[in-house]
N, C-alpha and C. Protein backbone atom coordinates (compact mmCIF):
# COMPACT_ATOMS: atom_id res chain seq x y z
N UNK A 1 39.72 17.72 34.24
CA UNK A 1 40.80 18.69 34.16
C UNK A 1 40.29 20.10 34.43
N UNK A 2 39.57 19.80 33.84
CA UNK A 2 38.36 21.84 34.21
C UNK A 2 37.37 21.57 33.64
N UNK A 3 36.37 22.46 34.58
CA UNK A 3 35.15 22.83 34.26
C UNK A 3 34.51 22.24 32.62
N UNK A 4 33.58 21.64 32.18
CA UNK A 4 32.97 21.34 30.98
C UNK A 4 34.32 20.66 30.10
N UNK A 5 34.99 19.95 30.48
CA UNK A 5 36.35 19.82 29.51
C UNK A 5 36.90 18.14 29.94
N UNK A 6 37.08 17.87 28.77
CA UNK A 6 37.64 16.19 29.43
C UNK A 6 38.67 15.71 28.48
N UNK A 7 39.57 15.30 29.28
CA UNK A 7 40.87 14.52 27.98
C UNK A 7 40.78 13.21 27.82
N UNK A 8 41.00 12.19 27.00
CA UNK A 8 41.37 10.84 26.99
C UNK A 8 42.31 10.09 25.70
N UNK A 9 42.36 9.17 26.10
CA UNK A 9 43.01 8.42 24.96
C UNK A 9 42.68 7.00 25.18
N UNK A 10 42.62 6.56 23.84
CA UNK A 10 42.78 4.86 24.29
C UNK A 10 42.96 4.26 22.78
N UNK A 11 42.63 3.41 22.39
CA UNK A 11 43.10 2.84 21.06
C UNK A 11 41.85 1.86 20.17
N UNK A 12 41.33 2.34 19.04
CA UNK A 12 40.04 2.07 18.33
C UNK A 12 40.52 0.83 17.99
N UNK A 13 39.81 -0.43 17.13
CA UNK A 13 40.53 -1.45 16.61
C UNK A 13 39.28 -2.22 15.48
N UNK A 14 39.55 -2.89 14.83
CA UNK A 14 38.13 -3.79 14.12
C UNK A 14 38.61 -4.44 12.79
N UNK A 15 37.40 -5.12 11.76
CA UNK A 15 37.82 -5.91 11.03
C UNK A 15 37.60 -4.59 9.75
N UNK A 16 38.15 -4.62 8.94
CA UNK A 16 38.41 -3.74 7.79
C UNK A 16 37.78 -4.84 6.45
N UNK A 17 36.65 -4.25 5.86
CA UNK A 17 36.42 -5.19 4.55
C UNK A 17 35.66 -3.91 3.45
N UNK A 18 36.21 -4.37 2.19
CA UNK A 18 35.40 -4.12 0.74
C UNK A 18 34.09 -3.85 0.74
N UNK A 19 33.60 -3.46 0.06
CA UNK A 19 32.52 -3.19 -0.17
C UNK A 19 32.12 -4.32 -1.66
N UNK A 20 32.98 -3.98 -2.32
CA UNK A 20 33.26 -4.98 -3.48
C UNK A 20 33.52 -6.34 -2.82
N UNK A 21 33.76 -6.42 -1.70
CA UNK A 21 34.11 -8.03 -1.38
C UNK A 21 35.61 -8.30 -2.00
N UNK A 22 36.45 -7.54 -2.09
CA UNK A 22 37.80 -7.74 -2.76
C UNK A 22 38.50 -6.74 -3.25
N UNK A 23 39.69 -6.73 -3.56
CA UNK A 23 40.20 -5.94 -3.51
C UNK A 23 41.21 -5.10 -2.39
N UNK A 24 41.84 -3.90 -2.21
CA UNK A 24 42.75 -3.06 -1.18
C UNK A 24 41.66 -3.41 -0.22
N UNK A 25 42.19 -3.90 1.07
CA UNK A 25 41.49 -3.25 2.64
C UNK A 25 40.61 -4.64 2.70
N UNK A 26 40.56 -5.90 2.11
CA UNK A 26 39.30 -6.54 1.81
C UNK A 26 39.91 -7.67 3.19
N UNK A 27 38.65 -7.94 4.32
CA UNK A 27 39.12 -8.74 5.63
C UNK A 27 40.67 -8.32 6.08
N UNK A 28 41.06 -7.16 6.80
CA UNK A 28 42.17 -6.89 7.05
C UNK A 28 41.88 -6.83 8.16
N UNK A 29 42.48 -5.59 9.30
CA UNK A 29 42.77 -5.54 10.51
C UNK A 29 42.45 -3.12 10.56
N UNK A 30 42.01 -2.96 11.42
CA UNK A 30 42.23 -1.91 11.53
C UNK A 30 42.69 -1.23 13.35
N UNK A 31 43.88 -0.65 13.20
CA UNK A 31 44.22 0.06 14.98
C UNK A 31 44.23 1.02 14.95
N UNK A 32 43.95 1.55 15.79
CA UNK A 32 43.86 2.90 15.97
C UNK A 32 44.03 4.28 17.21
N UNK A 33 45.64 4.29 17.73
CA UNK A 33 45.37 4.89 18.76
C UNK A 33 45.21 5.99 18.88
N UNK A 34 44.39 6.90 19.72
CA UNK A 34 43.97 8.01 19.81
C UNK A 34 44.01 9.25 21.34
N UNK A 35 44.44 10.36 20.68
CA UNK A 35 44.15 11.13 21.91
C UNK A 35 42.58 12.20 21.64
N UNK A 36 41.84 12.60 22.68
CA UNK A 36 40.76 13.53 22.15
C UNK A 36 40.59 14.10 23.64
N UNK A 37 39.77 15.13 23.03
CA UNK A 37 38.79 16.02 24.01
C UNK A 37 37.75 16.69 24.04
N UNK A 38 37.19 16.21 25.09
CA UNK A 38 35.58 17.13 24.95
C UNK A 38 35.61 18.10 25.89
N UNK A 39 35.14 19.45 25.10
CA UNK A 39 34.77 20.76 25.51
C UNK A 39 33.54 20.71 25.15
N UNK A 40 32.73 21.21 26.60
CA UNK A 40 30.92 21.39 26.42
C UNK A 40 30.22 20.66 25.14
N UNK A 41 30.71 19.28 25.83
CA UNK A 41 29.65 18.01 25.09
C UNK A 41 30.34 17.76 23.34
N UNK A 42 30.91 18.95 22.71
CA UNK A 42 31.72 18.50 21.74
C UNK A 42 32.90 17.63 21.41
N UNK A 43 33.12 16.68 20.93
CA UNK A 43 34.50 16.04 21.17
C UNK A 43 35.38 15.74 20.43
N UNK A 44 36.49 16.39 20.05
CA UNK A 44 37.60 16.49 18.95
C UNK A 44 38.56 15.61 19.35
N UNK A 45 39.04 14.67 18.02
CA UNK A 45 39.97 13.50 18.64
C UNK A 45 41.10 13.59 17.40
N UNK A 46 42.40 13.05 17.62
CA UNK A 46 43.48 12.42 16.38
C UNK A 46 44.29 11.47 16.72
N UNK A 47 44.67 11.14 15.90
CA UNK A 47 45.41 9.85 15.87
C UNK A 47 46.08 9.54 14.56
N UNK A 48 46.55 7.98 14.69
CA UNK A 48 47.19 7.32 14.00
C UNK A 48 46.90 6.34 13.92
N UNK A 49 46.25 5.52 12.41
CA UNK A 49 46.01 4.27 12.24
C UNK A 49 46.69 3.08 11.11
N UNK A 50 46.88 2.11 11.58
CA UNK A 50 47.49 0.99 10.57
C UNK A 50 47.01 0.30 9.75
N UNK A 51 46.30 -0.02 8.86
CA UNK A 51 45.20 -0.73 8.12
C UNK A 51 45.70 -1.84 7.40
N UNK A 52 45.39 -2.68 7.91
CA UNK A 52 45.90 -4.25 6.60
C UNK A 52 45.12 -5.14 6.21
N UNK A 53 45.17 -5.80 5.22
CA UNK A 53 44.75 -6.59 4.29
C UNK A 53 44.72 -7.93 4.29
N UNK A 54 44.70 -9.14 3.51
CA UNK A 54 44.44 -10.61 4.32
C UNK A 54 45.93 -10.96 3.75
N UNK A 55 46.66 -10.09 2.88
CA UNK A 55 48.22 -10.51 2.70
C UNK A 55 49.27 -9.62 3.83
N UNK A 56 48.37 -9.13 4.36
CA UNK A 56 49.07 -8.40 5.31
C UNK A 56 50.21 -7.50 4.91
N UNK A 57 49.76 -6.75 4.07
CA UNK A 57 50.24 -5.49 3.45
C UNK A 57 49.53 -4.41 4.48
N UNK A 58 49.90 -3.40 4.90
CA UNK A 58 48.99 -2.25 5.29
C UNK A 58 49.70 -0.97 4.64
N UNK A 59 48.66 -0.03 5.17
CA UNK A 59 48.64 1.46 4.77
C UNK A 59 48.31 2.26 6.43
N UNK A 60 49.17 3.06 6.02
CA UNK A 60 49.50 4.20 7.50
C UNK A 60 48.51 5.66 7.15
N UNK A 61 48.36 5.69 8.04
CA UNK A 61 47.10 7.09 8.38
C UNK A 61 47.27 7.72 9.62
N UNK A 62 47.56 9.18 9.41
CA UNK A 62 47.30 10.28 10.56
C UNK A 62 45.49 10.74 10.32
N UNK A 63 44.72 10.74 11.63
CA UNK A 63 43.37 11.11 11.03
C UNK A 63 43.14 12.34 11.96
N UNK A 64 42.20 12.94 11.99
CA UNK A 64 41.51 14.07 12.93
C UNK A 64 40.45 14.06 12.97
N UNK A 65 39.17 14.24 13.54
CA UNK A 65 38.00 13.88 13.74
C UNK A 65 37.00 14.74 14.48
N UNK A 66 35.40 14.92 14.63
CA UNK A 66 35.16 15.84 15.15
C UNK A 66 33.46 15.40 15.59
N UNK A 67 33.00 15.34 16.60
CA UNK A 67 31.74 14.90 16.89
C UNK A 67 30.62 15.47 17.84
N UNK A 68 30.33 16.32 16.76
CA UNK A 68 28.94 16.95 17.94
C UNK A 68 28.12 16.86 18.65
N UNK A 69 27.56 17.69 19.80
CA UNK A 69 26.87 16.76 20.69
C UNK A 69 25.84 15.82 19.71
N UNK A 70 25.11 14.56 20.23
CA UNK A 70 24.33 13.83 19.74
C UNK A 70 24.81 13.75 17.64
N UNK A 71 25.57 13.91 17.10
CA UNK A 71 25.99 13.56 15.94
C UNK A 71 26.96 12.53 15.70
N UNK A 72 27.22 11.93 14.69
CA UNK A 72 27.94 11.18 14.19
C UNK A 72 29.49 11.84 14.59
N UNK A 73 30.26 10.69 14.45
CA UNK A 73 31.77 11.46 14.40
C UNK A 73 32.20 11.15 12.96
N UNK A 74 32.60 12.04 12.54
CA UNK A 74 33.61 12.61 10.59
C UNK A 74 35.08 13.16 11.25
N UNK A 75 35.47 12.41 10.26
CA UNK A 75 36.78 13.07 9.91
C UNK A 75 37.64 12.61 8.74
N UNK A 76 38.87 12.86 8.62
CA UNK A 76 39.73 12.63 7.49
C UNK A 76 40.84 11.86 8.19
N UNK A 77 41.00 10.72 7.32
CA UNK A 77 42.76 10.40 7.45
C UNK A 77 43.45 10.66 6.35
N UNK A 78 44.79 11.22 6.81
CA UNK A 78 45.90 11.80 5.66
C UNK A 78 46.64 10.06 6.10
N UNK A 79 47.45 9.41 4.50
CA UNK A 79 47.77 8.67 4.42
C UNK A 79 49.18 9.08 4.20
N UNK A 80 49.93 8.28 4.80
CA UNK A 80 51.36 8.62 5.45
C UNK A 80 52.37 7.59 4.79
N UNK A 81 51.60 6.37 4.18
CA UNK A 81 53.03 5.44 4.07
C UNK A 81 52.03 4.27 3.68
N UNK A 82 52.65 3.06 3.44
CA UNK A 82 52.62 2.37 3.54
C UNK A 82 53.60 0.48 2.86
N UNK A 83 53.10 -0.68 3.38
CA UNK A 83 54.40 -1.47 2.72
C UNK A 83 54.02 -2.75 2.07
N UNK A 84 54.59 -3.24 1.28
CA UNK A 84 54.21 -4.33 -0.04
C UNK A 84 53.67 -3.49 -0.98
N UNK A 85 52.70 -3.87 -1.22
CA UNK A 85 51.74 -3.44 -2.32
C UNK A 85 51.20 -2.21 -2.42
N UNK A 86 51.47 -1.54 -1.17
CA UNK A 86 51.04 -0.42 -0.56
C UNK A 86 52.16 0.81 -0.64
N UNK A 87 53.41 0.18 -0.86
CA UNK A 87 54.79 1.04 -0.87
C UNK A 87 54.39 2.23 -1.74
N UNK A 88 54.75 3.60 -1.21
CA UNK A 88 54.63 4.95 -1.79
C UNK A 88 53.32 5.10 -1.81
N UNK A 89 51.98 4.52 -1.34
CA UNK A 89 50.81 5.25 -1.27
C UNK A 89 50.47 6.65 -0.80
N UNK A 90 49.78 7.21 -1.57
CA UNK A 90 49.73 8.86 -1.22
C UNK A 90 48.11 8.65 -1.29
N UNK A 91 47.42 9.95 -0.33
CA UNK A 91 45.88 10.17 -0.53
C UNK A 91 45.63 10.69 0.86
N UNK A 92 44.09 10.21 0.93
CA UNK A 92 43.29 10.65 2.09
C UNK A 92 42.04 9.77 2.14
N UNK A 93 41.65 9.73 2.91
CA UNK A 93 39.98 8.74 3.49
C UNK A 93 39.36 9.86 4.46
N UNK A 94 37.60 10.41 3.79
CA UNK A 94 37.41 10.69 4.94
C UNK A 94 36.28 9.41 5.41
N UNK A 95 36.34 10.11 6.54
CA UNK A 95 35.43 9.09 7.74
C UNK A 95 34.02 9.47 7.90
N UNK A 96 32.90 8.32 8.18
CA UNK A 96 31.70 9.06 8.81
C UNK A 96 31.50 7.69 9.87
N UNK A 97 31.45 8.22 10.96
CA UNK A 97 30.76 6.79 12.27
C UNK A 97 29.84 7.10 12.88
N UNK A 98 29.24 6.24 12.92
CA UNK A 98 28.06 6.14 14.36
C UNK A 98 27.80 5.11 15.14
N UNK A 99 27.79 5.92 16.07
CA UNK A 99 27.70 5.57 17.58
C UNK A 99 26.74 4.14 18.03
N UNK A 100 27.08 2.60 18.12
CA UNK A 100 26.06 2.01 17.88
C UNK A 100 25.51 1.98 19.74
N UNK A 101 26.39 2.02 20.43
CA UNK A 101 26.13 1.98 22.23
C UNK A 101 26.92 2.81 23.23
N UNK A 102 26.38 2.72 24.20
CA UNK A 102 27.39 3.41 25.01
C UNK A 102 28.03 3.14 25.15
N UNK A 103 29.15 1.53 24.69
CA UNK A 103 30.29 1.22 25.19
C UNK A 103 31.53 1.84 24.77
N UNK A 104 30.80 2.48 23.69
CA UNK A 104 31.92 2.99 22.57
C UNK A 104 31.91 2.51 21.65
N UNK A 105 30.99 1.39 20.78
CA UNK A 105 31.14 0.50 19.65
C UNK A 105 30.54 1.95 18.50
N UNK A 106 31.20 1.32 17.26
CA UNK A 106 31.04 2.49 16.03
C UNK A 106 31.06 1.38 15.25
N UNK A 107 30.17 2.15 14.17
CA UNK A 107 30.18 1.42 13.01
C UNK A 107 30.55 2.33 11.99
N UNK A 108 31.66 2.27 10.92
CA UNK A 108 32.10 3.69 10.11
C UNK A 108 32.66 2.75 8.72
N UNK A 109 32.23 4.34 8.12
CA UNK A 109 32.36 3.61 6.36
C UNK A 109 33.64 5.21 5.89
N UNK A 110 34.29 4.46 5.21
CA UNK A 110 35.37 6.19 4.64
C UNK A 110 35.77 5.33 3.19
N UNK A 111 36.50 5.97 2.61
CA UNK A 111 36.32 5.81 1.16
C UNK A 111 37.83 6.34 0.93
N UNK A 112 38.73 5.63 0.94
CA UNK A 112 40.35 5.99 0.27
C UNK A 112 40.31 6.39 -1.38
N UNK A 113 40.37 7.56 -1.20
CA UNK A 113 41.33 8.11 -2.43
C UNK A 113 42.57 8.12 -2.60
N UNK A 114 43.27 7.25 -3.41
CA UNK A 114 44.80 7.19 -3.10
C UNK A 114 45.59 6.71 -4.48
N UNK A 115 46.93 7.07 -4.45
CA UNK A 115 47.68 7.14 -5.82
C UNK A 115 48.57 5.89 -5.41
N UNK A 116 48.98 4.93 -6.55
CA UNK A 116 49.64 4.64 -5.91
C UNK A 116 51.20 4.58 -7.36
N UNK A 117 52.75 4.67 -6.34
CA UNK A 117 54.03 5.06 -7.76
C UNK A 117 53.22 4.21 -8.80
């Protein structure tokens, strides 16, 4: 688009599990589509992700994100919604990933803080 500057989008995806082995988020599903851009090697991205569970309940997330040259990508998701068990969830998750190849594969751990009615 110009000089040092690049747009894209495409859509993140993977298996979502516990740390506890049980519990919210434990073998679910995670999507994630995204728009971002890199200005001089920095690359700022957001989106929207769906997260579910093995009852197939999920939780909704707007995130924003931010990844410096050669650093990890962090960010936060604001939690927006969600349905079953999940109905009226309020909070936030932030994010930390890294980069395992050039294909684009990540490996990322975030930590939901969340209320639920």
């Amino acid at each position: 688009m110009a000089e040092g500057r690049t747009y894209g989008s495409g859509t993140l995806w993977g298996v979502v599990f516990n740390v506890d082995g049980a519990g919210p988020l434990n073998w679910g599903t995670g999507v994630c589509p995204y728009i971002l851009e890199v200005k001089d090697g920095a690359l700022k991205a957001q989106g929207d992700c769906s997260w579910g569970d093995a009852s197939g309940d999920k939780i909704f997330t707007e995130f924003t994100g931010s990844m410096p040259p050669n650093a990890p990508f962090d960010g936060l998701h604001k939690i927006t919604g969600g349905t079953g068990k999940f109905t009226g969830i309020q909070g936030n998750a932030r994010f930390h990933c890294k980069v395992l190849n050039a294909s684009g594969q990540y490996a990322c751990t975030q930590r939901f803080d969340y209320r639920l009615p």
